[in-house]
Structure formats: structure tokens, C-alpha cells
N, C-alpha and C. Protein backbone atom coordinates (compact mmCIF):
# COMPACT_ATOMS: atom_id res chain seq x y z
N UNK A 1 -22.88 -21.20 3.62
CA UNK A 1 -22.67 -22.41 4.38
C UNK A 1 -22.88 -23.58 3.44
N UNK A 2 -22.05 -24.53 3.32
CA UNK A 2 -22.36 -25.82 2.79
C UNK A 2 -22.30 -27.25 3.57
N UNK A 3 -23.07 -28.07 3.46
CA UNK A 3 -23.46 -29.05 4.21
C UNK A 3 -22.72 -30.49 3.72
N UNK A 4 -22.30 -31.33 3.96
CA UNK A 4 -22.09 -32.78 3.33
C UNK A 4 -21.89 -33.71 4.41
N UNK A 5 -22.46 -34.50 4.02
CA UNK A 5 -22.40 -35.68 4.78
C UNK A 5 -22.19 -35.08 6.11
N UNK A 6 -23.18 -34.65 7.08
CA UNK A 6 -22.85 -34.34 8.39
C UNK A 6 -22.02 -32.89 8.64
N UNK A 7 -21.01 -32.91 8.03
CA UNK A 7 -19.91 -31.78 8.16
C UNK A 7 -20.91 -30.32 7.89
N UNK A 8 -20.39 -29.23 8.32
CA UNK A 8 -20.94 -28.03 7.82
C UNK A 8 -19.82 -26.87 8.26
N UNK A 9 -19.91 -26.07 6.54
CA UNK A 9 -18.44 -25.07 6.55
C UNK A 9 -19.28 -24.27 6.36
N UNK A 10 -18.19 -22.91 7.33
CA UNK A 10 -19.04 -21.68 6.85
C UNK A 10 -17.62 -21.19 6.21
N UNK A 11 -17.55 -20.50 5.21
CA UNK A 11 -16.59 -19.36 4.23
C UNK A 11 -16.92 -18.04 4.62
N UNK A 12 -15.99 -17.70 4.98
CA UNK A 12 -16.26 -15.89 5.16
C UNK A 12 -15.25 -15.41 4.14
N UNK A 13 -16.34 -14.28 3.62
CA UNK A 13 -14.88 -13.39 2.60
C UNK A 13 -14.94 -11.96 2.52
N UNK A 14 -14.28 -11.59 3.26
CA UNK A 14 -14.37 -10.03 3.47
C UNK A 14 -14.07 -9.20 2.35
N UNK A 15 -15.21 -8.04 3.14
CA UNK A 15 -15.18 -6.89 1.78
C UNK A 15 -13.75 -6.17 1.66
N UNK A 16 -12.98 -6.23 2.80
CA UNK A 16 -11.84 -5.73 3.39
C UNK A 16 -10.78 -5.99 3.73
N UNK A 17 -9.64 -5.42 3.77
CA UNK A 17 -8.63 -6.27 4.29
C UNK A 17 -8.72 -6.15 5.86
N UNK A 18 -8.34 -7.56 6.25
CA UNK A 18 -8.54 -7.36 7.75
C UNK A 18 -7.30 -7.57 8.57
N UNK A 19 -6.95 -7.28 9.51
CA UNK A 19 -5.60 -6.75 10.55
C UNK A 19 -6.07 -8.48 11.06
N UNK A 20 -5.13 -8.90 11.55
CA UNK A 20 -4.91 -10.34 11.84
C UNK A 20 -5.48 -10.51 13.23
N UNK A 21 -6.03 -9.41 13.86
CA UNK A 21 -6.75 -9.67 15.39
C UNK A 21 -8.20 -9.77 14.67
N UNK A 22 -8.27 -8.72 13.60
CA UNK A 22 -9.93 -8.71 13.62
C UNK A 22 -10.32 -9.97 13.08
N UNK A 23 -8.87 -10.96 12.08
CA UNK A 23 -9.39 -11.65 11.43
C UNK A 23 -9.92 -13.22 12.73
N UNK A 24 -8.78 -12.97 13.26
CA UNK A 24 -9.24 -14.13 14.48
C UNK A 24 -10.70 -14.07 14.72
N UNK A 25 -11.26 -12.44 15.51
CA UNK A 25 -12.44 -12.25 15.87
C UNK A 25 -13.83 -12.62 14.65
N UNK A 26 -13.67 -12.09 13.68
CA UNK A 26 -14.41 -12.70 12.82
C UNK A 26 -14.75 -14.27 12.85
N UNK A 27 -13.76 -15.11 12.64
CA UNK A 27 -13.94 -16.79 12.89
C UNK A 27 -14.16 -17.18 14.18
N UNK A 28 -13.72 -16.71 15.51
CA UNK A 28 -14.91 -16.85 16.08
C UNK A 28 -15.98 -16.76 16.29
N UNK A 29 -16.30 -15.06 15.55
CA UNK A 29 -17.81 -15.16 15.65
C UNK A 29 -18.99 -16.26 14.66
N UNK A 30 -17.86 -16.72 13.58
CA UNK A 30 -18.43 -17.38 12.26
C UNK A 30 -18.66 -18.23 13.19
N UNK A 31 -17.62 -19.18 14.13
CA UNK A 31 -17.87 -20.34 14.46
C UNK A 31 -19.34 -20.67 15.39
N UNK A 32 -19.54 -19.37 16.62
CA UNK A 32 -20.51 -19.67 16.55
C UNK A 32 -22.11 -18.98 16.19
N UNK A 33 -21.67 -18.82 15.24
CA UNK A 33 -22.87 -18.41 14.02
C UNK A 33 -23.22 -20.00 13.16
N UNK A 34 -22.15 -20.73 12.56
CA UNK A 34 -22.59 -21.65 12.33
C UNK A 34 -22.56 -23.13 13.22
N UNK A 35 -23.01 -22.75 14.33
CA UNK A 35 -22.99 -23.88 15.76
C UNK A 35 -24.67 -23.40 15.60
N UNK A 36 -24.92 -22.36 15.32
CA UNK A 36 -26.61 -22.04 15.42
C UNK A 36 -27.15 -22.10 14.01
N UNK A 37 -26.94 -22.08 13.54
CA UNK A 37 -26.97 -22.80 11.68
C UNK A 37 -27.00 -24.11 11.85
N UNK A 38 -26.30 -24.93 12.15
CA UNK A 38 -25.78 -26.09 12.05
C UNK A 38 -26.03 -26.99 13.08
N UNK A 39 -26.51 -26.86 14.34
CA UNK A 39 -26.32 -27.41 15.63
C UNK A 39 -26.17 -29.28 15.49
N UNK A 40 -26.91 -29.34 14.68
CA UNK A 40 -26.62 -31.43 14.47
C UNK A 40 -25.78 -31.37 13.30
N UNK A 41 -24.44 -30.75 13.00
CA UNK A 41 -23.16 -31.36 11.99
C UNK A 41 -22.43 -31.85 13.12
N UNK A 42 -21.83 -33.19 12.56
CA UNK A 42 -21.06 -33.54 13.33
C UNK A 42 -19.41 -33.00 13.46
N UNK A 43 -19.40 -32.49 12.46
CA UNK A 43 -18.23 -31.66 12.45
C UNK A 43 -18.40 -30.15 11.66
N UNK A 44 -17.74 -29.35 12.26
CA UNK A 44 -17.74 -27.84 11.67
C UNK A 44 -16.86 -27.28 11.33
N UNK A 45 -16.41 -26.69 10.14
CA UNK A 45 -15.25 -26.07 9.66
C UNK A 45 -15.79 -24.27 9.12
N UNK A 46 -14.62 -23.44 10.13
CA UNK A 46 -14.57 -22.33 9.57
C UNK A 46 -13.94 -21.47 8.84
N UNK A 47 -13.56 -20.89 7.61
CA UNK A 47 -12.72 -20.89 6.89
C UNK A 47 -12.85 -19.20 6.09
N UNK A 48 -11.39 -18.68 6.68
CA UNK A 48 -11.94 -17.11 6.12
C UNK A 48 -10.72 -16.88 5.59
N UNK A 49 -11.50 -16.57 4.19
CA UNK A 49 -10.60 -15.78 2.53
C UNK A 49 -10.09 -14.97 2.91
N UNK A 50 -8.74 -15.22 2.26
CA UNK A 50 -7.94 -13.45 2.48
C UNK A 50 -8.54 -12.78 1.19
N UNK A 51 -8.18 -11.32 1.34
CA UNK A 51 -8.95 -10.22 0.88
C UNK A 51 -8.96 -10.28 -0.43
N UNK A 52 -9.55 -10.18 -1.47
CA UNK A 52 -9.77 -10.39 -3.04
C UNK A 52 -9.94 -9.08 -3.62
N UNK A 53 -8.72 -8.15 -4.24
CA UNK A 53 -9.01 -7.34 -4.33
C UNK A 53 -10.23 -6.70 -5.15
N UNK A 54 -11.02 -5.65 -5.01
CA UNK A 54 -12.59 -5.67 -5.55
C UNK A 54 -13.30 -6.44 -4.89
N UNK A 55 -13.07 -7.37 -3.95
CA UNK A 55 -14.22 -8.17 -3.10
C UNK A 55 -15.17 -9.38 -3.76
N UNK A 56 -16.16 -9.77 -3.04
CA UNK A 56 -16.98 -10.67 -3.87
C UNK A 56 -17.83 -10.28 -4.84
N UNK A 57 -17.90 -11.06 -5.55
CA UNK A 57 -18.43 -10.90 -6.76
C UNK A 57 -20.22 -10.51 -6.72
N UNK A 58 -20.55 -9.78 -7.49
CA UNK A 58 -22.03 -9.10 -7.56
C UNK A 58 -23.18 -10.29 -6.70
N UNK A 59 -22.85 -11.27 -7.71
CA UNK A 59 -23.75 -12.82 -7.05
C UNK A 59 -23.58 -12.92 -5.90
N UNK A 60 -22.09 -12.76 -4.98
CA UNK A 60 -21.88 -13.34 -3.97
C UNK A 60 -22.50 -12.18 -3.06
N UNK A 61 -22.81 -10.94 -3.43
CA UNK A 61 -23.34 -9.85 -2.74
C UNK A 61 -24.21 -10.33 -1.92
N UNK A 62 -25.29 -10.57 -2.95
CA UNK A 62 -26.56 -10.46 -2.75
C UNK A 62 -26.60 -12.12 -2.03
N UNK A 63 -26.22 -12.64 -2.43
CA UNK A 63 -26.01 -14.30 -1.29
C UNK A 63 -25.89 -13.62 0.14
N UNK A 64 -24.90 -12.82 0.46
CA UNK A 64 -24.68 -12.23 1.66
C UNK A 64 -25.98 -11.44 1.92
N UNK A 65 -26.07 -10.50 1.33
CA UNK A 65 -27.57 -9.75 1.32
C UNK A 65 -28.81 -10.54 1.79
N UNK A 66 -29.22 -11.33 1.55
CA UNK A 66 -30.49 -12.63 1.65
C UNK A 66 -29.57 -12.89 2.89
N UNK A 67 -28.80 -13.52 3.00
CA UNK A 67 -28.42 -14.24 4.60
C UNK A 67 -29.07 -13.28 5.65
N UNK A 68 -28.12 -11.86 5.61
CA UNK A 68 -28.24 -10.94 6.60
C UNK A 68 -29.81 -10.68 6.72
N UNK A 69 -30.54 -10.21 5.48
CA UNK A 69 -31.80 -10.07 5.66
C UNK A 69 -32.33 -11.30 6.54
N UNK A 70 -32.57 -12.15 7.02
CA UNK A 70 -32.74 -13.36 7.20
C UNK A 70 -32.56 -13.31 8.58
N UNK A 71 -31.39 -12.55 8.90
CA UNK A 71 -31.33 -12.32 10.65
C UNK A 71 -31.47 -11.36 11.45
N UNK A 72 -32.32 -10.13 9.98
CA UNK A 72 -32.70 -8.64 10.59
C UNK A 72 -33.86 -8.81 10.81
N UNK A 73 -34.69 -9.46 9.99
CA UNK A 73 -35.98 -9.43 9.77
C UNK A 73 -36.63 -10.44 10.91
């Protein structure tokens, strides 16, 4: 998630390629995932990568990794 001036984007980037229903379902769920992240941005943008083949990068793993931990724990 990144923040500026008020605004707040969430980026999703799948490990996978995704079928164009699941991809809808995903950004809704992003959207409100970051409505509860974010609740005072005045504006919200959700924005999901098409598939990169090999996926995100080692760094971006573990970014994901720490998030999720974060909402198991």
C-alpha cells in the first residue's frame, strides 16, 4: 500500500495467472481490504498487475509475507 497526500493505492500482483472473473473478485476484495487499511484517504485506488512471468520478486515475497503475517497473527 502506498499513501500520498490523502490518496491510498493498494497493487496486487499475482503469483498466477488469473481468469478475468477471479481477477474482478480479487479487486474487490483489495478494495475493501484497503477501505480497512486506509479508512481516512480521501481517495482510494486499486490496481492489479497482470501476471509476471516467475512472479514477484524474492523482496516482494516476503513484503507479502509480513503483510499476511500481520492479519494471521
Amino acid at each position: 500500500m502506498e499513501r500520498d497526500r490523502g490518496a491510498a493505492t493498494l497493487l496486487v500482483e499475482p503469483f498466477g495467472k488469473l481468469p478475468r472473473a477471479a481477477k474482478d473478485e480479487v479487486a474487490e476484495e483489495a478494495a475493501k481490504l484497503l477501505t480497512f487499511l486506509a479508512p481516512d484517504a480521501g481517495s482510494r485506488d486499486v490496481r492489479v498487475r497482470p501476471y509476471l512471468r516467475g512472479g514477484p520478486r524474492a523482496s516482494e515475497r516476503r513484503s507479502v509475507a509480513r503483510v499476511w503475517a500481520c492479519f494471521t497473527t
